[in-house]
Protein backbone atom coordinates (compact mmCIF):
# COMPACT_ATOMS: atom_id res chain seq x y z
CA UNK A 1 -42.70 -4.42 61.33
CA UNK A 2 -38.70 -4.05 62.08
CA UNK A 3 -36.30 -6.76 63.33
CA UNK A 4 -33.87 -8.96 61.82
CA UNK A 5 -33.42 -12.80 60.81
CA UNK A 6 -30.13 -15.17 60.23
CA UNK A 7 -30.91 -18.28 58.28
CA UNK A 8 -28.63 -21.28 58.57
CA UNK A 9 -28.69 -23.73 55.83
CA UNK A 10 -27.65 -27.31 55.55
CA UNK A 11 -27.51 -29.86 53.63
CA UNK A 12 -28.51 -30.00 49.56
CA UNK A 13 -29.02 -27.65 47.21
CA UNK A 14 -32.91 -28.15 47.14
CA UNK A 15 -32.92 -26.94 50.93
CA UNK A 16 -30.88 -23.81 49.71
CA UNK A 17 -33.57 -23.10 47.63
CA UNK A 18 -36.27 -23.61 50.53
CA UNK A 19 -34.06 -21.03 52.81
CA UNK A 20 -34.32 -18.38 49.59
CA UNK A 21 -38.44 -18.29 49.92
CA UNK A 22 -38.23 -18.60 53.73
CA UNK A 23 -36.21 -15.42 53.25
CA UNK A 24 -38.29 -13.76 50.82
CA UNK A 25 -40.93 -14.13 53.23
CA UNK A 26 -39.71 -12.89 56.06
CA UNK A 27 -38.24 -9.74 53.90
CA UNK A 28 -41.67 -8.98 52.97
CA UNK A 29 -42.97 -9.28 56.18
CA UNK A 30 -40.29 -5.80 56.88
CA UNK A 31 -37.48 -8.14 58.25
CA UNK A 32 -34.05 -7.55 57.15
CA UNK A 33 -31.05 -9.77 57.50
CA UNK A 34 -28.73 -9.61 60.15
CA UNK A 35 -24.86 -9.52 59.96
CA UNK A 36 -24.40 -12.74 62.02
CA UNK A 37 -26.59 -14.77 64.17
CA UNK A 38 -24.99 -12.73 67.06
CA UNK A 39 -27.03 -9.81 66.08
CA UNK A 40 -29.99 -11.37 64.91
CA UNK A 41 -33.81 -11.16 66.44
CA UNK A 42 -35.08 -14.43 65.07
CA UNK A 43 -32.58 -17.51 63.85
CA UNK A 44 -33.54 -20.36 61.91
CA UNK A 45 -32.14 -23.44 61.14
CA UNK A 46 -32.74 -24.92 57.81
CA UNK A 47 -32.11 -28.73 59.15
CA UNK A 48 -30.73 -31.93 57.09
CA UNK A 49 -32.29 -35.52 57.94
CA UNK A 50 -30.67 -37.85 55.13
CA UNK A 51 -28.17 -39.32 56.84
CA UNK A 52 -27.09 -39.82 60.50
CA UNK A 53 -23.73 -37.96 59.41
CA UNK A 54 -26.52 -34.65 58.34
CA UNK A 55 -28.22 -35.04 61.95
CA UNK A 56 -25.21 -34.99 63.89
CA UNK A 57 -24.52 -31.74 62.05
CA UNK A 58 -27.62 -30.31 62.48
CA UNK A 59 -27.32 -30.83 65.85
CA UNK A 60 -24.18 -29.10 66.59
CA UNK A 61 -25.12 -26.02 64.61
CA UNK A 62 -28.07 -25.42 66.53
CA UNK A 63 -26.47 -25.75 69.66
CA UNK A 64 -23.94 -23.61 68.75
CA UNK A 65 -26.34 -21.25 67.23
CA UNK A 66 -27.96 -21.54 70.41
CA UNK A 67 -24.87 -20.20 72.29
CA UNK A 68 -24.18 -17.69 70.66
CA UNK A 69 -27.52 -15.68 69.81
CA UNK A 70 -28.86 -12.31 71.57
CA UNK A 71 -30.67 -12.14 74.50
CA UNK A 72 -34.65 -12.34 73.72
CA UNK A 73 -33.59 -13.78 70.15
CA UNK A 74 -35.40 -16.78 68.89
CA UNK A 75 -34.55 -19.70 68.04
CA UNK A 76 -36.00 -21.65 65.50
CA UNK A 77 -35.37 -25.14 63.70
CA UNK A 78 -37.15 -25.84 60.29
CA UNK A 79 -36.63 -27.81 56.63
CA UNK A 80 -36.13 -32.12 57.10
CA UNK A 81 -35.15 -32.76 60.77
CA UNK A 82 -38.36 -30.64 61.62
CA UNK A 83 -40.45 -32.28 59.08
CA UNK A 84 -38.96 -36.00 60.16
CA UNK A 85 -39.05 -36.38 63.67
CA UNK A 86 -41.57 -32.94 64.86
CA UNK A 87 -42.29 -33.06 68.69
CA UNK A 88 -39.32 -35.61 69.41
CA UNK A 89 -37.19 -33.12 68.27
CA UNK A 90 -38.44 -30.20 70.45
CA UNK A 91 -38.73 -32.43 73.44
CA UNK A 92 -34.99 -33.32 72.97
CA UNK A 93 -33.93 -29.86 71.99
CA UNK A 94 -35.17 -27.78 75.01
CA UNK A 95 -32.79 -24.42 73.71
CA UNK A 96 -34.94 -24.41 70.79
CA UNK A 97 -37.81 -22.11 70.76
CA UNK A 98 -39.76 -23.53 68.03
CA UNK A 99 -39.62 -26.77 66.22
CA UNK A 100 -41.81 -26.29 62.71
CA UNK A 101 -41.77 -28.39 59.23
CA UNK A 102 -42.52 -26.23 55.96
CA UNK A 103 -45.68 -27.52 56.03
CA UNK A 104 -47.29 -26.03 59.65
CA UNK A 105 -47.21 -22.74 60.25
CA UNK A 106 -44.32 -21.10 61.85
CA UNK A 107 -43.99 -17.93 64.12
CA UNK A 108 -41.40 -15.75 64.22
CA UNK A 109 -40.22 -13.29 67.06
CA UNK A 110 -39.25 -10.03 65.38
CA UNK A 111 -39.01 -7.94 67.62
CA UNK A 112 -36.43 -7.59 70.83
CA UNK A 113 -37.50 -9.43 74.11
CA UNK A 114 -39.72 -11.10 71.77
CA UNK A 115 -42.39 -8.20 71.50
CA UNK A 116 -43.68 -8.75 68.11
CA UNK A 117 -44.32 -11.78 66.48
CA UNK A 118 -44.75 -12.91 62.43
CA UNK A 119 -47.10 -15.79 61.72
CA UNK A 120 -45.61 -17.95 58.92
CA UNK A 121 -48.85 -19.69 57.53
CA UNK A 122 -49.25 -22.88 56.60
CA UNK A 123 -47.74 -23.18 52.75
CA UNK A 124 -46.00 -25.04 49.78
CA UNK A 125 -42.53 -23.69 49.80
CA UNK A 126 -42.63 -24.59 46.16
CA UNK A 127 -44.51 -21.27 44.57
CA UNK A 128 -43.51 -18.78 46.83
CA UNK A 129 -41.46 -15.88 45.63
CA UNK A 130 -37.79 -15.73 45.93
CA UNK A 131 -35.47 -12.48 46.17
CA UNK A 132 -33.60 -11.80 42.84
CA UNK A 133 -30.33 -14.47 42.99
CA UNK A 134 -26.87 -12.53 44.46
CA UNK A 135 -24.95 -14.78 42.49
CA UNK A 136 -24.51 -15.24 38.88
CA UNK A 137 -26.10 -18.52 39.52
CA UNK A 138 -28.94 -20.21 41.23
CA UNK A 139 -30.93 -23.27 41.92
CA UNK A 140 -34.71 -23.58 41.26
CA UNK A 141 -36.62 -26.63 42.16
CA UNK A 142 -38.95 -27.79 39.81
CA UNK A 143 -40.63 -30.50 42.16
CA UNK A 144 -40.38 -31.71 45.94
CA UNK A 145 -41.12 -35.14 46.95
CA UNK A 146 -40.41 -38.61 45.45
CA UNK A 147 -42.67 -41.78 44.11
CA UNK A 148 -39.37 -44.13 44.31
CA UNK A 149 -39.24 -46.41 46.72
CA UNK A 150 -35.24 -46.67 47.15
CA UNK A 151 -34.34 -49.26 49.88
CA UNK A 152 -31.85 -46.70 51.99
CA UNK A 153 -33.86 -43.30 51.41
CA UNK A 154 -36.51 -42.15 54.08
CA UNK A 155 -37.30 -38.85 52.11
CA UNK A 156 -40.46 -39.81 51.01
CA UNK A 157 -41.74 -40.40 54.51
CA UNK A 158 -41.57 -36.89 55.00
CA UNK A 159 -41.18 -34.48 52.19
CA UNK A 160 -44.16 -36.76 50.51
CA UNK A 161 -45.18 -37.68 46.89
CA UNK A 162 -43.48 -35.90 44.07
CA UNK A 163 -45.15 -32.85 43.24
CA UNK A 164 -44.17 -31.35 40.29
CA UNK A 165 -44.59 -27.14 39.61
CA UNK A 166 -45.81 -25.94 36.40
CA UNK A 167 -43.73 -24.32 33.77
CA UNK A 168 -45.43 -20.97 33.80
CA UNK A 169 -44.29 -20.77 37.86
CA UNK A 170 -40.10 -22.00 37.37
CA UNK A 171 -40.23 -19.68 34.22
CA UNK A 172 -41.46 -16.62 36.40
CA UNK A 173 -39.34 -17.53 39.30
CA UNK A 174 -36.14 -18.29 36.32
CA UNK A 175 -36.71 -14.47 35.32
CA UNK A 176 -37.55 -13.40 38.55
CA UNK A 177 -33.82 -14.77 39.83
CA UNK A 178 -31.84 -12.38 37.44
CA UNK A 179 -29.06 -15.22 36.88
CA UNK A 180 -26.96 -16.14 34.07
CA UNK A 181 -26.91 -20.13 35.15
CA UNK A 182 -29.94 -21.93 36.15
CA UNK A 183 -29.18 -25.44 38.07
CA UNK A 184 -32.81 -27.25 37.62
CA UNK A 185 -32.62 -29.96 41.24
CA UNK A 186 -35.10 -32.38 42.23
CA UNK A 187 -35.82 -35.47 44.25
CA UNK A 188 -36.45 -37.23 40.94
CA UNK A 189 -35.51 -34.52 38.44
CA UNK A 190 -36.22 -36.40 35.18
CA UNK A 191 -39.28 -37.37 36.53
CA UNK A 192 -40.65 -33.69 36.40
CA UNK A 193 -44.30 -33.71 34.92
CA UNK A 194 -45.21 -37.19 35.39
CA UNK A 195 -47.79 -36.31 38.59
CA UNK A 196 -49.06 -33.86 36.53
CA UNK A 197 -50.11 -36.27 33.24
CA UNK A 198 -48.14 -34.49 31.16
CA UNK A 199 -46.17 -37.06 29.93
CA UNK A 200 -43.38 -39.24 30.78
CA UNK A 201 -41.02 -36.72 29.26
CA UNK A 202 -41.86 -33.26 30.50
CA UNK A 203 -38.28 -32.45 31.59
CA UNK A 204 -37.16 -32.40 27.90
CA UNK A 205 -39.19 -29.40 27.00
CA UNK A 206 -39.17 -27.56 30.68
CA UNK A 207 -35.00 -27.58 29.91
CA UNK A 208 -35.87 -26.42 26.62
CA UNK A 209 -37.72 -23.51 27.62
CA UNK A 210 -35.26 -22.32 30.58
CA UNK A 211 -32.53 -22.44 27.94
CA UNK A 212 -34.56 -20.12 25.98
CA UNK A 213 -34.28 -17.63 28.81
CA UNK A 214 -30.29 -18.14 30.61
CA UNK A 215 -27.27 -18.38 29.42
CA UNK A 216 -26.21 -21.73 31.03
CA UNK A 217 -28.95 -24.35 32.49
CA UNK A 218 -27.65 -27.13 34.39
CA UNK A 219 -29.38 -30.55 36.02
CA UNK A 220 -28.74 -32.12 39.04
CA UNK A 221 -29.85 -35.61 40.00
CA UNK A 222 -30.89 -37.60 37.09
CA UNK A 223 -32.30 -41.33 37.91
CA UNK A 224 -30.37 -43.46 35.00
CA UNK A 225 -33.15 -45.45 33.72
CA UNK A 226 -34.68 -41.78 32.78
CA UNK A 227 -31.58 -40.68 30.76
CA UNK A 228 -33.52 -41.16 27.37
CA UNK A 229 -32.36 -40.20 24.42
CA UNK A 230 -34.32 -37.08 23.91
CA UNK A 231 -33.37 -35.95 27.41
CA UNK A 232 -29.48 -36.60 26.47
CA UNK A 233 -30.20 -34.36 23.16
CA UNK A 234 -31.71 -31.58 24.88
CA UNK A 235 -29.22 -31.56 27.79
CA UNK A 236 -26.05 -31.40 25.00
CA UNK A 237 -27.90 -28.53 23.29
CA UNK A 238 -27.89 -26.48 26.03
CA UNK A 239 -24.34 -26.27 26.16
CA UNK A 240 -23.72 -27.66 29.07
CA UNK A 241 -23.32 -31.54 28.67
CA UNK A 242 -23.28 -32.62 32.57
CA UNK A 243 -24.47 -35.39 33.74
CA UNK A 244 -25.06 -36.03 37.29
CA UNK A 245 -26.02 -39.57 37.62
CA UNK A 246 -28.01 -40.89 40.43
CA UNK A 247 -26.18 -44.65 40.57
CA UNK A 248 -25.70 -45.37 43.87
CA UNK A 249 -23.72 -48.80 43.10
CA UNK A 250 -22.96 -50.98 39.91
CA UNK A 251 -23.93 -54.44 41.37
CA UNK A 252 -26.97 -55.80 40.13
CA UNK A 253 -27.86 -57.89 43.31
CA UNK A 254 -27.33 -55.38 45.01
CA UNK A 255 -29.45 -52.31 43.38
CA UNK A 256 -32.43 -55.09 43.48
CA UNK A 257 -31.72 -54.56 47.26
CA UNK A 258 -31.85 -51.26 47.17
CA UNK A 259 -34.50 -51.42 44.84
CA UNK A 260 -33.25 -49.33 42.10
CA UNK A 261 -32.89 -50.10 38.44
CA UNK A 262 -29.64 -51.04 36.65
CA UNK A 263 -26.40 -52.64 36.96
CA UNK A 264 -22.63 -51.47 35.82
CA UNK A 265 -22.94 -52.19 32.08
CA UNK A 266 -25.91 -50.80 31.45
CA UNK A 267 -24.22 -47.47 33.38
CA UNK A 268 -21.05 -47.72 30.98
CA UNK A 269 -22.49 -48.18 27.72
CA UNK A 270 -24.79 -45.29 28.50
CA UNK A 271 -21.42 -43.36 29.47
CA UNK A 272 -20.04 -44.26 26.28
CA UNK A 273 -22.63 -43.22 24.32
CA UNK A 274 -22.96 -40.01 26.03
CA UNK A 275 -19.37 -39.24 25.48
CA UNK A 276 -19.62 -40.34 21.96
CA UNK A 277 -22.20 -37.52 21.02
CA UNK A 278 -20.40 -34.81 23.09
CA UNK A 279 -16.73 -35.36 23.94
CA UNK A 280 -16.56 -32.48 26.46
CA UNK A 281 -19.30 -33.88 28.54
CA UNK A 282 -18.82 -34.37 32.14
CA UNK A 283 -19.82 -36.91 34.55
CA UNK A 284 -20.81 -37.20 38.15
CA UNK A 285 -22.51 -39.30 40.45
CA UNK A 286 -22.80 -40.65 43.88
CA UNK A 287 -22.37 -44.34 45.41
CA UNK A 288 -23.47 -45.70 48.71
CA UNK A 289 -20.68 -47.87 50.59
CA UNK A 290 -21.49 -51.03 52.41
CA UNK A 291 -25.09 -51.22 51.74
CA UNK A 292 -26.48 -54.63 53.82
CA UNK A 293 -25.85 -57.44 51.83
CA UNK A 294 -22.28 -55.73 50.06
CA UNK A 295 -19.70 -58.27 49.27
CA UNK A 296 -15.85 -58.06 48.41
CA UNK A 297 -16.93 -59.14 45.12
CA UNK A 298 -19.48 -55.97 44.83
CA UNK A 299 -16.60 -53.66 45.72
CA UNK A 300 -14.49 -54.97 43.45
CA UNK A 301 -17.05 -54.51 40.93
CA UNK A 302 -17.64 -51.08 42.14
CA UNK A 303 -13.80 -50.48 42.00
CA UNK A 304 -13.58 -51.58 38.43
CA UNK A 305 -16.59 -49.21 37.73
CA UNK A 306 -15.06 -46.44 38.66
CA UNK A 307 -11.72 -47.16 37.06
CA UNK A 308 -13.39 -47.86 33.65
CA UNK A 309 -16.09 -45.25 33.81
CA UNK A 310 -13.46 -42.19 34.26
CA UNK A 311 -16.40 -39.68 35.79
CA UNK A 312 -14.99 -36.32 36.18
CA UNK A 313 -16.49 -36.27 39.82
CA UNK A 314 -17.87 -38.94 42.55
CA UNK A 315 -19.04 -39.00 46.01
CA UNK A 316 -18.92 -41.99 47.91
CA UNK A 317 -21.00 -42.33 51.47
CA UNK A 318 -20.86 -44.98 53.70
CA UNK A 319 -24.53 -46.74 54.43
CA UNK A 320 -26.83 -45.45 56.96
CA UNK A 321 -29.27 -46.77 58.60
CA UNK A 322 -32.81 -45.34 58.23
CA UNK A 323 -35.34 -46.07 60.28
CA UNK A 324 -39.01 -46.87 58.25
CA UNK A 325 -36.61 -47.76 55.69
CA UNK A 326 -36.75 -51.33 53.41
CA UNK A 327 -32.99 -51.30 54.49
CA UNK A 328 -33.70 -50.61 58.02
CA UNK A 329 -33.91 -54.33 58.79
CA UNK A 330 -31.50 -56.47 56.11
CA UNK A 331 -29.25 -58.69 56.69
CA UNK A 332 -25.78 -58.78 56.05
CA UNK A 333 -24.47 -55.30 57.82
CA UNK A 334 -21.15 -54.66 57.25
CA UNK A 335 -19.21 -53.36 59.80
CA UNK A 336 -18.42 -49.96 60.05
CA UNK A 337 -14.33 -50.42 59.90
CA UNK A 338 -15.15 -52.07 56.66
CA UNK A 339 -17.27 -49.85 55.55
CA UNK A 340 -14.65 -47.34 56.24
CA UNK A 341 -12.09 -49.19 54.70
CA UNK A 342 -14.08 -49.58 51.21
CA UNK A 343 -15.10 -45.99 51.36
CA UNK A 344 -11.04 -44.66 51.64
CA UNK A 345 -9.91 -47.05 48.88
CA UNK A 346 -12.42 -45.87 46.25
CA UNK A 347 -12.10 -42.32 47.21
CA UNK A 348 -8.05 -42.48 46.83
CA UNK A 349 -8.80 -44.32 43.43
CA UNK A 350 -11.51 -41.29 42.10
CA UNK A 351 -9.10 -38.32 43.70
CA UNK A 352 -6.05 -39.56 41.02
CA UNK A 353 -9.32 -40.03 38.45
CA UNK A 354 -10.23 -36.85 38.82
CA UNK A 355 -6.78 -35.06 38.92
CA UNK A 356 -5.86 -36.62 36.09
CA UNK A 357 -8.69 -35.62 34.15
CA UNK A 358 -8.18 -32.18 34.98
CA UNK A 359 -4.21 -32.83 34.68
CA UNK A 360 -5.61 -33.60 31.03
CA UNK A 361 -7.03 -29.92 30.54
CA UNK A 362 -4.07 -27.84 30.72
CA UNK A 363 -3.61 -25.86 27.62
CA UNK A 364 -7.16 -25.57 26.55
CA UNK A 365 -9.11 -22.30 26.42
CA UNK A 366 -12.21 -22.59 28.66
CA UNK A 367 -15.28 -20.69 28.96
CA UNK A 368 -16.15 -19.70 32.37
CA UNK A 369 -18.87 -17.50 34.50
CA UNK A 370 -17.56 -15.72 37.12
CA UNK A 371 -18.96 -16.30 39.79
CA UNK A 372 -16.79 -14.05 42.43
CA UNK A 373 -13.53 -12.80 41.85
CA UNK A 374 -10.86 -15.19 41.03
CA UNK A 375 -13.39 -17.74 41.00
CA UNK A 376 -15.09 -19.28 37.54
CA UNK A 377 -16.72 -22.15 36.56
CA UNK A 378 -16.69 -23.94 33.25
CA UNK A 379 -19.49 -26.43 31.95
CA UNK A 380 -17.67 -28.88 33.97
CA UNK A 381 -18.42 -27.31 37.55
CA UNK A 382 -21.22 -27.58 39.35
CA UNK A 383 -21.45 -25.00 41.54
CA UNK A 384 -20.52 -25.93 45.12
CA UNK A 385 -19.78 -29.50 44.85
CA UNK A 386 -17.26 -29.52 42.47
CA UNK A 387 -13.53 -27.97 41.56
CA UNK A 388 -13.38 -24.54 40.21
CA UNK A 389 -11.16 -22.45 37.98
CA UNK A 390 -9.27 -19.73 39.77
CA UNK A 391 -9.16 -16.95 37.33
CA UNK A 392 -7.88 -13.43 36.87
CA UNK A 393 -9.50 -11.03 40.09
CA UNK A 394 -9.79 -8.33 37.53
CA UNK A 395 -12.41 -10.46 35.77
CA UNK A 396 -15.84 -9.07 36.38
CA UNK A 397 -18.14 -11.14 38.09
CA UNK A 398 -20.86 -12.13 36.37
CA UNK A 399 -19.60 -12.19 33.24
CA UNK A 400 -18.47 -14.75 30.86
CA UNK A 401 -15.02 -14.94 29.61
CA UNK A 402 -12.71 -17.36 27.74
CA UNK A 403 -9.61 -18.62 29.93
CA UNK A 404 -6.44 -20.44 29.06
CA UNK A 405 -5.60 -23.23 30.94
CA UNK A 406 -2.07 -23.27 32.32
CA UNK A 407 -2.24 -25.42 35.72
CA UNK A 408 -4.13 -27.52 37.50
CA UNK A 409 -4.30 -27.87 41.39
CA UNK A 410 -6.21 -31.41 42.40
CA UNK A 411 -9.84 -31.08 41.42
CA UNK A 412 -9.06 -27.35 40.56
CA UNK A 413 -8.04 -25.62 37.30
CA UNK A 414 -5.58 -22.83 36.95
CA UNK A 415 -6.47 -20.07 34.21
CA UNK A 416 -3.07 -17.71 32.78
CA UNK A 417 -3.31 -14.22 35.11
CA UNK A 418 -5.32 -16.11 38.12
CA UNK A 419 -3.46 -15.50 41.40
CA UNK A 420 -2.87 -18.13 43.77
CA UNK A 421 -2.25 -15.82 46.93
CA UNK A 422 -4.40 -17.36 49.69
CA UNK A 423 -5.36 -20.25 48.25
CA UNK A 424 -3.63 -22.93 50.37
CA UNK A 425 -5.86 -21.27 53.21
CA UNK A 426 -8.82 -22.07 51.80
């Protein structure tokens, strides 16, 4: 079977990782990708439902994909929007051709004037085979779904109960992928195992094992009342001691209403403990701005967070309304010029937090993977989401190499013999 597919992702890095089986499916199927969507026979859009922000999004891309394709190409929308809202979608969405979640089955057009066709069965994204990683990196998702019941998050609706994948299938896929650093991602990433039986603490030895196999294995979206003690051990003896932190706010009142677990102490003194068992380890985590109910007092609280905690990187989203959400119906909105004024004041606060941290790492020696040229990433990167150390071009990609630190550029680092030609453009 010949023809050609574009896949569009958006969104996190867990629907990245459902667009890399989509594709090795359809390349085993005979289809090979396309240079652009222009020249494509079938494109897909891998959609994003979390927020109304993600929708909007999703919606322009596919109407732009839409203007742009061939004639007798199809069009195709897939991954949350499709699993969330199904027929409504397609009925609003006339341009598309076909409207499927991961879990129906999906046909393709592969052929010109839409001659042949590929049936997509019904599957689990989760197990099927992925093409070997063109990066030095990758992500692997060791579960989909989530048994939390947070007040603002509608992903359980539709991606379902956590459902965790055993260790003999991430292993194969791990060695399958070819790359130097793993990034494990999750709804619930700490809670890996539990649907299983296999323990409350299943993660610990699943990192264990990866790190056996890659150089570098990273974790993204750790629940804090899950940060045990063995899980903080096992993370700093990988080498990579970062810490994404799934906190979401430090007022206790308010995490009851969003029914999550903590409060701002309990986040600190597990910060400070963290930091005094690794002193290089970084921090990240996300907070949701003018959840109903938010007071000035709970910014301010959230302000002094930030300003004690120091976290090498934050994002900060204003509240959206989900519907079939607990928070769908609360009281106490807050408007959105509010909202909008919270979000910009603890955003200017974290952007001089975070230069000055990196300010703070001029004239140390680094080591980074290159991940293109003139591109690297130390322990303290995450791929994608955060800063990155512009390095030598000659460096060879792929590899990993010790950098001196003479510069740094905002949330970016500046290594001796990088080039800065270009960057301003980016």
């Amino acid at each position: 079977m010949t023809g050609s597919y574009w896949i569009e992702t958006l969104g996190c890095p867990k629907n990245q990782v459902d667009s890399d089986k989509l594709v090795g499916t359809l390349v085993a199927d005979g289809l090979v990708p396309a240079d652009g969507p222009e020249s494509a026979d079938v494109v897909v859009v891998n959609t994003c439902a979390f927020v109304e922000e993600a929708r909007q999004e999703s919606i322009e891309v596919i109407l732009g994909l839409d203007a742009v394709r061939a004639p007798g190409a199809r069009l195709v929308v897939t991954g949350c929007m499709a699993e969330r809202y199904g027929s409504e979608l397609a009925d609003a969405l006339p341009e598309v051709d076909s409207v499927s979640g991961f879990g129906v089955p999906v046909t393709l057009s592969a052929g010109i004037g839409r001659r042949a066709n590929i049936e997509v069965p019904s599957f689990d994204l989760l197990n099927l085979p992925r093409p070997r990683s063109t990066s030095p990196w990758a992500y692997v998702k060791v579960a989909e779904g989530c048994d939390r019941a947070c007040g603002f998050c509608a992903i359980p609706s539709f991606r379902g109960k956590q459902r965790s994948r055993t260790v003999a299938d991430i292993l194969g896929e791990v060695d399958q992928l070819e790359a130097r650093e793993i990034v494990l991602v999750a709804q619930d990433l700490a809670a890996y195992g539990r649907d299983q039986g296999v323990g409350e603490r299943a993660i610990v030895p699943l990192v264990e094992q990866v790190a056996d196999r890659v150089d570098r294995v990273r974790l993204l979206y750790l629940y804090p009342s899950d940060l045990t003690d063995s899980l903080i051990e096992a993370i700093c003896a990988t080498g990579v001691p970062y810490f994404d932190l799934s906190l979401q706010h430090v007022s206790a009142p308010l995490l009851r209403r969003m029914r999550r677990w903590g409060d701002g102490q309990r986040f600190l003194d597990r910060i400070r403990d963290i930091r005094g068992r690794e002193s290089a380890a970084a921090f990240r985590s996300n907070f949701i701005v003018g959840y109903p109910g938010e007071t000035e007092a709970d910014h301010d609280q959230l302000l002094a967070f930030v300003e004690e905690a120091q976290l090498d990187w934050c994002g900060f989203f204003t509240f959206s309304r989900e519907d079939g959400t607990y928070a769908a119906d609360l009281d106490g909105v807050v408007p959105e010029g509010l909202m909008l004024e919270r979000i910009a004041e603890l955003r200017e606060l974290q952007d001089f937090i975070t230069a000055a941290r990196r300010d703070a790492l001029i004239g140390s020696t680094l080591r980074v993977l290159v991940d293109e040229p003139g591109r690297g990433r130390s322990h303290r990167e995450a791929p994608e989401i955060d800063g990155v150390v512009l390095i030598d071009d000659s460096l060879e990609v792929g590899s990993f190499v010790d950098v001196n630190i003479v510069d740094a550029l905002g949330p970016d680092l500046v290594a001796s013999g990088a080039s800065l030609a270009g960057y301003d453009d980016e």
